[in-house]
Protein backbone atom coordinates (compact mmCIF):
# COMPACT_ATOMS: atom_id res chain seq x y z
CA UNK A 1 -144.32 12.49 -140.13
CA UNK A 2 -143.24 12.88 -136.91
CA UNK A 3 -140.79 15.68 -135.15
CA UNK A 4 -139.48 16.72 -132.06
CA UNK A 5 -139.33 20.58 -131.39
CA UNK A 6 -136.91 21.70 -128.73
CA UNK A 7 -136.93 25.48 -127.81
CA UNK A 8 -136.36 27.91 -124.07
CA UNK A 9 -137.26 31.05 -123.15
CA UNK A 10 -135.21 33.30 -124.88
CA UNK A 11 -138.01 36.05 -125.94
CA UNK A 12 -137.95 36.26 -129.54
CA UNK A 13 -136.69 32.95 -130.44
CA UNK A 14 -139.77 31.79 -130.18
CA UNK A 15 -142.00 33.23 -132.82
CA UNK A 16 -140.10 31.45 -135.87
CA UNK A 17 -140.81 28.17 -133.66
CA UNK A 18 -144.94 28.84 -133.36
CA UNK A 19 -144.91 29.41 -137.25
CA UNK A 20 -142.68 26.51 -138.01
CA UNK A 21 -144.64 24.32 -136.25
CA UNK A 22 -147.76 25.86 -137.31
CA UNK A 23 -146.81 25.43 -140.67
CA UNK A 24 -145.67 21.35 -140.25
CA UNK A 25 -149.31 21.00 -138.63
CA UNK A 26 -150.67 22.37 -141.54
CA UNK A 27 -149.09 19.95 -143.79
CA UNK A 28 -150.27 17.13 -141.36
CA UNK A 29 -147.53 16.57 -139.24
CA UNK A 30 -147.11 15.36 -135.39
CA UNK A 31 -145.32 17.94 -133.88
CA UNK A 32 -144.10 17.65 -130.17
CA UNK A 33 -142.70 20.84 -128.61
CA UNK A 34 -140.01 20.48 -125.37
CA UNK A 35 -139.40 23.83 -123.61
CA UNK A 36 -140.27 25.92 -121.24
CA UNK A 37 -143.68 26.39 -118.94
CA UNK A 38 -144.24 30.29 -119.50
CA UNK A 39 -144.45 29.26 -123.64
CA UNK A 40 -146.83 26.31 -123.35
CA UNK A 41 -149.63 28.37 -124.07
CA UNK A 42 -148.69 30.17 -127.56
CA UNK A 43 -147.25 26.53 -128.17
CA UNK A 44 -150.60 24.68 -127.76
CA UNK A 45 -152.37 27.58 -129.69
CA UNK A 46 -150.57 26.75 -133.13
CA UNK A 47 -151.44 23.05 -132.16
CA UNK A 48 -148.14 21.80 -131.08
CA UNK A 49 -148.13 18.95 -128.75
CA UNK A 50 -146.35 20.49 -125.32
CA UNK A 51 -143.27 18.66 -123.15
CA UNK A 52 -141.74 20.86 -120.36
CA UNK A 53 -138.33 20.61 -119.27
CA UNK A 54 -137.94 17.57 -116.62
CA UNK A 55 -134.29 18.12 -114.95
CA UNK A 56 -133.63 21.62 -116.80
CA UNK A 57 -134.78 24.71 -115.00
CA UNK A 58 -137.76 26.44 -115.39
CA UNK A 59 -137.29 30.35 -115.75
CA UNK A 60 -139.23 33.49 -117.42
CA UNK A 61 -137.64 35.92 -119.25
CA UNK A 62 -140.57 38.30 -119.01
CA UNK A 63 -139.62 38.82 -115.29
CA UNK A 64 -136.73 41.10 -114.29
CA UNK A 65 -133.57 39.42 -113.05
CA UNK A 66 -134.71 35.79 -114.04
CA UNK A 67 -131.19 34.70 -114.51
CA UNK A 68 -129.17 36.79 -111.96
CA UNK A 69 -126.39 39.29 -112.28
CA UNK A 70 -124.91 36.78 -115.10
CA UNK A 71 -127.18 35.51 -117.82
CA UNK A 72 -124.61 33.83 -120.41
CA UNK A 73 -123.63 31.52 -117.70
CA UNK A 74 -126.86 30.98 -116.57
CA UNK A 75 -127.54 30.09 -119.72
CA UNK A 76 -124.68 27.64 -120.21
CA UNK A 77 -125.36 25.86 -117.32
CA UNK A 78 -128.57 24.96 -118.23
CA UNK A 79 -127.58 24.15 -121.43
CA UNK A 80 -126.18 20.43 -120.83
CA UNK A 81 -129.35 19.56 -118.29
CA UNK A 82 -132.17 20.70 -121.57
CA UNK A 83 -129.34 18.28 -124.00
CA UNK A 84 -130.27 15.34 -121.33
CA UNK A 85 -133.88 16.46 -121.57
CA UNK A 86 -133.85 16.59 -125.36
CA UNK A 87 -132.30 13.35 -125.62
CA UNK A 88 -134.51 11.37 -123.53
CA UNK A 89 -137.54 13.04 -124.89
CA UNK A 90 -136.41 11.59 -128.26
CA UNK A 91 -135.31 7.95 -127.29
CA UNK A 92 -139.21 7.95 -126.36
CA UNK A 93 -140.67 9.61 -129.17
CA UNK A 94 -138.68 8.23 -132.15
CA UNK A 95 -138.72 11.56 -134.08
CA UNK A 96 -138.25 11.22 -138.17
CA UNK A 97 -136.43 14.35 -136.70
CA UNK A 98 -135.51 16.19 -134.10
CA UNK A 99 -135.63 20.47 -134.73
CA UNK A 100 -133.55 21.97 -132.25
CA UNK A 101 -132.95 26.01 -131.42
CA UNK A 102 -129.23 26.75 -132.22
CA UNK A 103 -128.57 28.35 -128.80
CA UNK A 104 -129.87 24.44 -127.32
CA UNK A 105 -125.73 23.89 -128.23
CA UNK A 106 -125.34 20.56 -126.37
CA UNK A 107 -128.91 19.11 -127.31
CA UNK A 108 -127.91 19.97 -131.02
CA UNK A 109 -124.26 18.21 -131.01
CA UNK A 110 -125.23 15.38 -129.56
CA UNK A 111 -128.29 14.85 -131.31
CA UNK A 112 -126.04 14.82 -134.41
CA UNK A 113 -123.43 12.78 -133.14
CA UNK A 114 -125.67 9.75 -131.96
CA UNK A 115 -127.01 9.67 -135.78
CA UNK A 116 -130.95 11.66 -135.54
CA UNK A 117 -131.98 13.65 -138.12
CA UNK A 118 -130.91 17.19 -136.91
CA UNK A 119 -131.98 20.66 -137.76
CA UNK A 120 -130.85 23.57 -136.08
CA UNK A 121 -133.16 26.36 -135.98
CA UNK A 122 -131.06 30.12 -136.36
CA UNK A 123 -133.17 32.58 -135.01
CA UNK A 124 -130.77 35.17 -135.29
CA UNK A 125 -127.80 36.02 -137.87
CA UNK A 126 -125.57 33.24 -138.48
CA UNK A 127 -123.05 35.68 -139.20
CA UNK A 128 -123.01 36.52 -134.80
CA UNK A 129 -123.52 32.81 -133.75
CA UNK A 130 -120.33 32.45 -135.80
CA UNK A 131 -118.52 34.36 -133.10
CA UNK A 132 -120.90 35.04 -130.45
CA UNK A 133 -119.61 33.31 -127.15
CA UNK A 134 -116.00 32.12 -128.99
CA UNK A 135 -117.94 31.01 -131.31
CA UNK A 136 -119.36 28.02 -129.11
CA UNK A 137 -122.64 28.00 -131.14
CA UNK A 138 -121.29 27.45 -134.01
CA UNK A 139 -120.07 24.05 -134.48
CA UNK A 140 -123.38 22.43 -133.41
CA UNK A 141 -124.76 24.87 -136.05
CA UNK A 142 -122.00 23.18 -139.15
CA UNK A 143 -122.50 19.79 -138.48
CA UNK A 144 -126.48 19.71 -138.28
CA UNK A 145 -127.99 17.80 -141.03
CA UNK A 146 -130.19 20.99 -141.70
CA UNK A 147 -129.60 24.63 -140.35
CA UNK A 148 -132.63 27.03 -141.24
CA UNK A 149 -131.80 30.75 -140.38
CA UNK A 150 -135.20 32.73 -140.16
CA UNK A 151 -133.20 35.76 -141.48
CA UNK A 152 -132.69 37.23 -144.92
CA UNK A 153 -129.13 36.82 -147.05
CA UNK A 154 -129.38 40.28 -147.56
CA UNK A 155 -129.24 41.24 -144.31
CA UNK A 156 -126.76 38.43 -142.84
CA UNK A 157 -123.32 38.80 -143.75
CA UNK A 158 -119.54 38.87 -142.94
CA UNK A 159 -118.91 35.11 -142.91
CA UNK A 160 -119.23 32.20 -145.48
CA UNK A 161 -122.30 30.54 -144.38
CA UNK A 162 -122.04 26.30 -144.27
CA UNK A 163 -123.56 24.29 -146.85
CA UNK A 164 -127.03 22.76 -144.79
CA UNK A 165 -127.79 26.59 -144.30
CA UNK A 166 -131.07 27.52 -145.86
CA UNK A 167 -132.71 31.01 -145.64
CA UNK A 168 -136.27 31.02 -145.46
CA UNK A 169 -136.90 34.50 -143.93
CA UNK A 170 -138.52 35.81 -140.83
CA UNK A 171 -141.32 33.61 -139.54
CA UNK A 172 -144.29 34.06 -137.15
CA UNK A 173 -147.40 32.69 -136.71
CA UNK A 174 -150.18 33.88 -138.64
CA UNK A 175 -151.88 37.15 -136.75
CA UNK A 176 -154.92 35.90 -135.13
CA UNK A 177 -155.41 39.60 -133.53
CA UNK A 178 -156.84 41.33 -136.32
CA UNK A 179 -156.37 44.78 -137.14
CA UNK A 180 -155.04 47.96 -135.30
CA UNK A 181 -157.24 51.73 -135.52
CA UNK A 182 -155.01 54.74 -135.69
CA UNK A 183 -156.62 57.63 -133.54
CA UNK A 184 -154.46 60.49 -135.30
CA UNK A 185 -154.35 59.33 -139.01
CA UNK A 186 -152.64 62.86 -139.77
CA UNK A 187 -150.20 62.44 -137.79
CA UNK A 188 -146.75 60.46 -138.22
CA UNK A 189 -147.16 57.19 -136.34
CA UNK A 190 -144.12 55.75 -133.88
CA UNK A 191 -144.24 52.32 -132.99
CA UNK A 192 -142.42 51.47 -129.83
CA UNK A 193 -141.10 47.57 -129.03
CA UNK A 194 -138.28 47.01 -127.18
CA UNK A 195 -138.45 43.48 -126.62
CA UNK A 196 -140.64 40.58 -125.07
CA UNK A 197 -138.20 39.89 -122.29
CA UNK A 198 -136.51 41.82 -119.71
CA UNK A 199 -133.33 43.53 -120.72
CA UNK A 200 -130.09 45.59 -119.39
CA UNK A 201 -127.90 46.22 -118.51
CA UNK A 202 -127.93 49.67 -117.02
CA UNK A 203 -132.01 50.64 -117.27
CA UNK A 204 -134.35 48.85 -116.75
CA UNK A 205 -136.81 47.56 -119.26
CA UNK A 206 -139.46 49.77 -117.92
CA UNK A 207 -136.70 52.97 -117.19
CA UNK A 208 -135.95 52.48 -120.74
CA UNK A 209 -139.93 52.43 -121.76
CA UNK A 210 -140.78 55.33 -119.52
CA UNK A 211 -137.49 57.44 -121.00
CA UNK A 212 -139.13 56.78 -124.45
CA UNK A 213 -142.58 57.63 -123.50
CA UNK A 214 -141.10 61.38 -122.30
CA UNK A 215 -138.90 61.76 -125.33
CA UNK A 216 -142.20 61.35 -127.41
CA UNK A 217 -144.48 63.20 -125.53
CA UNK A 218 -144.75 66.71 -126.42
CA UNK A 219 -143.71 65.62 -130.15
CA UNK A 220 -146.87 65.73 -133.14
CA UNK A 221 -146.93 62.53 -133.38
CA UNK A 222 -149.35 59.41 -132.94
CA UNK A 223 -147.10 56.80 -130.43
CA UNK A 224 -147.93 53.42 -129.75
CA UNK A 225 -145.78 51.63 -127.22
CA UNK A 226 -146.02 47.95 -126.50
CA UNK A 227 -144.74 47.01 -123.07
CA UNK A 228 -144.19 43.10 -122.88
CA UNK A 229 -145.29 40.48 -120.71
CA UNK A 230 -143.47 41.85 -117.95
CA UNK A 231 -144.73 45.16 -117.34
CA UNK A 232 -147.83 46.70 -117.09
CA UNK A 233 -148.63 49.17 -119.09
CA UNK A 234 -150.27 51.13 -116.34
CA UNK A 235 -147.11 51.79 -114.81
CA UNK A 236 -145.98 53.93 -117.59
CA UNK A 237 -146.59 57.64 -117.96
CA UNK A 238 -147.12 58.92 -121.44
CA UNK A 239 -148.60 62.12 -122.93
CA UNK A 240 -151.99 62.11 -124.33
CA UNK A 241 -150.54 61.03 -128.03
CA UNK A 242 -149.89 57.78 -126.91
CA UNK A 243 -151.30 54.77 -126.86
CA UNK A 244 -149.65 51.69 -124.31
CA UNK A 245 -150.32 47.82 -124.54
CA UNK A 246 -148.66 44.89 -123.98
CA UNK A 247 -148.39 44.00 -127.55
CA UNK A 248 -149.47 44.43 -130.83
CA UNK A 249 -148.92 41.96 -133.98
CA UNK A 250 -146.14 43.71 -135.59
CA UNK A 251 -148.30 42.75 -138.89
CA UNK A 252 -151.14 44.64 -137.57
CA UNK A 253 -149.11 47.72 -137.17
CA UNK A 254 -145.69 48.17 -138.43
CA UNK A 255 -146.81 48.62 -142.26
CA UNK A 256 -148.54 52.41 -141.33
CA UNK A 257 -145.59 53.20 -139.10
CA UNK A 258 -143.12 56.10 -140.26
CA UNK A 259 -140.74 55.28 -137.61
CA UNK A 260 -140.07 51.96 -135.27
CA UNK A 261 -138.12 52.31 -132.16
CA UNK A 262 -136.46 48.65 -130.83
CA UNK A 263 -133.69 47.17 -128.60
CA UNK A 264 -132.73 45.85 -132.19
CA UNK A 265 -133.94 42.02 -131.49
CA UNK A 266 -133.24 40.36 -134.99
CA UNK A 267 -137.06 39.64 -134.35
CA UNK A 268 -138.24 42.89 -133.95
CA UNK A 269 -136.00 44.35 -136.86
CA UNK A 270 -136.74 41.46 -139.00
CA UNK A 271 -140.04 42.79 -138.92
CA UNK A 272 -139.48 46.15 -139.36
CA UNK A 273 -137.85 45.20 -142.83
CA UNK A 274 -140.58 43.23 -144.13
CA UNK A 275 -142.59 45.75 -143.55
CA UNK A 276 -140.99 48.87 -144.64
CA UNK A 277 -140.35 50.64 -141.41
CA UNK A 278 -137.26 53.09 -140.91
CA UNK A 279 -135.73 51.95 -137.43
CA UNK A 280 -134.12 53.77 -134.39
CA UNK A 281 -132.06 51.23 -132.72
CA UNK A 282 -131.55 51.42 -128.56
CA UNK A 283 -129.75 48.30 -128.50
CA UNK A 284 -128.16 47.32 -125.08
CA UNK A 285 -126.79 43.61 -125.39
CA UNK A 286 -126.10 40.20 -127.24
CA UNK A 287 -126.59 40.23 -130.81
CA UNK A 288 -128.94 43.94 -130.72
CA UNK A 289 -126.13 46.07 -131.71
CA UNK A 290 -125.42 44.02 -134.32
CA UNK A 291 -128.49 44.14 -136.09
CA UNK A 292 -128.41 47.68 -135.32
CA UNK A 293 -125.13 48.43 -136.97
CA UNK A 294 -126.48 46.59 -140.41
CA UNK A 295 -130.02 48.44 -140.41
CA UNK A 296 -127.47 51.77 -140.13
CA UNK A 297 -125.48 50.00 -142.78
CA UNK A 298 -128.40 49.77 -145.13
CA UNK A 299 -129.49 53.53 -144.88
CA UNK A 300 -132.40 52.21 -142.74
CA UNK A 301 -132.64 53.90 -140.07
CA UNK A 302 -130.35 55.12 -137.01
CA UNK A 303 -128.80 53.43 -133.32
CA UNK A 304 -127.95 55.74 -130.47
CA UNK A 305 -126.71 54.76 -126.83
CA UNK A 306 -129.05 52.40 -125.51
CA UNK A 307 -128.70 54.78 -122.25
CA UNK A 308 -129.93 57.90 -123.91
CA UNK A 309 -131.73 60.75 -121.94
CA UNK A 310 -135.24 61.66 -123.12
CA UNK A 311 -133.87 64.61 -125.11
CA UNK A 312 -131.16 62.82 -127.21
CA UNK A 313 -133.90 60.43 -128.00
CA UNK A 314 -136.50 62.75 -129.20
CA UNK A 315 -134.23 64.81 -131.16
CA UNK A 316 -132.75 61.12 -133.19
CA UNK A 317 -136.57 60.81 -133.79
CA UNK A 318 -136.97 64.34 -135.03
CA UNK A 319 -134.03 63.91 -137.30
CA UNK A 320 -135.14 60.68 -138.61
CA UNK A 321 -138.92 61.83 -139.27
CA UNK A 322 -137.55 64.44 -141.53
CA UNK A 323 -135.72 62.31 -144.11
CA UNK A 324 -138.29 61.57 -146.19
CA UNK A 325 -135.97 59.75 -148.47
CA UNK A 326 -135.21 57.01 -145.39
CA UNK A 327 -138.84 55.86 -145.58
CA UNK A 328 -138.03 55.53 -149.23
CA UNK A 329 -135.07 53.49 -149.04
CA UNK A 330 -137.23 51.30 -145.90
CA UNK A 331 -140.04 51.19 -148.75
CA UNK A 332 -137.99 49.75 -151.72
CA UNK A 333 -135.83 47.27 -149.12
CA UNK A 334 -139.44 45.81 -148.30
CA UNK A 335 -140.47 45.52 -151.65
CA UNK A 336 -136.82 43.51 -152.87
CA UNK A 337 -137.53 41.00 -150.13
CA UNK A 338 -141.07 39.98 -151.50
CA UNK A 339 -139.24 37.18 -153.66
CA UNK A 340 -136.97 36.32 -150.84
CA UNK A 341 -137.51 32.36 -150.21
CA UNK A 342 -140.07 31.82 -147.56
CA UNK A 343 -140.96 29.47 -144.87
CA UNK A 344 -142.19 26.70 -147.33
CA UNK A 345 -138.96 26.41 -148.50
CA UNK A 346 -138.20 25.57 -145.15
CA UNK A 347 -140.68 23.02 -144.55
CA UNK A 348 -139.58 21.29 -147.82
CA UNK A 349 -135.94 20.65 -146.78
CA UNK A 350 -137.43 19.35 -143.26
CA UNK A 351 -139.36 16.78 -144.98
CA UNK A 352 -137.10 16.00 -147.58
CA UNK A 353 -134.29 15.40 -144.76
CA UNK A 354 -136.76 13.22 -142.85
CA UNK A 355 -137.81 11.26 -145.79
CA UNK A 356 -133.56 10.06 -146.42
CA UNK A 357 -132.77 6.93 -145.65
């Protein structure tokens, strides 16, 4: 079979698009991927076949003010230009059918409405897209032939989901970086990830970073902090129980962590679920506080002002690291989701939607 990916530069709506179409190449598929420059290369590395935007605009959300003082509208006027691109991309290829990121709101309707095979890919709660924005995603999201949210039920709630949604879970490509060596095995581990992108507003990404790295550095603790593609970790300061990078798998990691500290990206917190991590949530925008709110919800972890001082932050962490019973209650949510449905159930409905008449 043959499908057409279409997916921008949103940070970390692209990891459930590398393992989807990882997993469609493994079952033998041709898989073209339309979207941005900056992700051709992680798209070409799960062997999709790349497509860059022709009348769209090119951007990088690594880099700090990408899209201005005003990023929604940024957004949104883009929007209609990557529907044209989609479109024309498809009248080429002839997709059995076309697999379209939720937020990609005009490629998605009008894919539907001129009769292709559509399935919107949720990469965040479908309970937010519901109302995020007035709620502008959410049509395109309805009327798809096939909506896969790469979330769990039991974390998404508030509205009555549509019929053509199917959970299948957080998805990423498998971890081609190996393994990561703790240098203080003795000593609680932090794992720092704030996001993949730039963020505000207020801090910066790397204010926020460096405000983290002195909250944790006179603590006895191990700290890892991953940076993102848009700052080098040289620029940081951190005590001598730290480690910086740009990034670590979160498989790699997040399993020996006793505490994870995010801008609660449903990616990022996805992950810390799976994998049994109590979270402190610095979330500053979009759908972040959100997620946030529901991991407090749970008993999983804690959110504070995204514009915390050093201090504030290291005492949440203190507080956090000595309620032993919230790596419990991270513990047993991890272990519930192991017979959550997975990304082959996802896979499944794709092909059984492309094989209808």
């Amino acid at each position: 079979m043959h499908f057409l990916v279409a997916t921008w530069d949103g940070a970390g709506n692209l990891q459930p698009v590398l393992g989807l179409v990882e997993a469609l190449k493994r079952r033998g598929h041709e898989v073209h991927v339309l979207a941005h420059d900056v992700q051709r290369g992680q798209i070409e590395a799960v062997g999709g076949t790349f497509l860059p935007f022709q009348t769209a605009p090119q951007w990088d959300q690594g880099m700090p003010g990408y899209a201005g003082d005003d990023p929604m509208a940024h957004f949104m006027a883009f929007d209609p230009k990557a529907g044209d691109d989609v479109l024309t991309v498809a009248r080429e290829l002839d997709p059995d059918a076309l697999l379209v990121d939720c937020m990609l709101a005009s490629a998605l309707r009008d894919a539907t409405h001129k009769g292709y095979k559509t399935v919107a890919l949720v990469h965040a709660l479908y309970s937010f897209f519901a109302e995020f924005a007035g709620g502008v995603f959410r049509a395109p999201i309805d009327e798809a032939t096939l909506a896969l949210s790469f979330s769990y039920a039991d974390f998404d709630s508030g509205v009555d989901f549509p019929p053509n949604l199917v959970f299948v879970g957080p998805t990423r490509p498998d971890n081609r970086e190996g393994t990561w060596e703790r240098r203080c095995s003795g000593k609680p581990l932090i794992v720092v990830s704030l996001s993949t992108g730039a963020q505000g507003p207020g801090r910066s990404q790397e204010q926020r970073l460096q405000t983290v790295c002195d909250a944790l550095a006179d603590l006895d603790v191990e700290a890892l902090v991953t940076t993102g593609r848009g700052i080098v970790p040289e620029s940081l300061r951190s005590g001598a129980n730290t480690t910086l990078a740009r990034r670590v798998a979160h498989e790699a990691v997040l399993g020996q962590a006793d505490l994870l500290i995010t801008h609660g990206g449903h990616g990022t917190v996805m992950a810390g679920l799976t994998l049994g991590a109590p979270m402190l949530c610095l979330a500053p925008l979009v759908d972040q506080p959100v997620n946030a709110a529901k991991v407090v919800g749970l008993g999983l972890g804690a959110s504070i002002d995204p514009q915390s001082e050093s201090a504030e932050i290291r005492q949440a962490v203190q507080q956090l690291l000595a309620d032993p019973s919230l790596r419990q209650r991270s513990r047993a949510f991890a272990e519930a989701l192991t017979t959550a449905p997975g990304l082959e159930k996802g896979v499944e409905a794709i092909e059984a939607l492309a094989n209808r008449p």
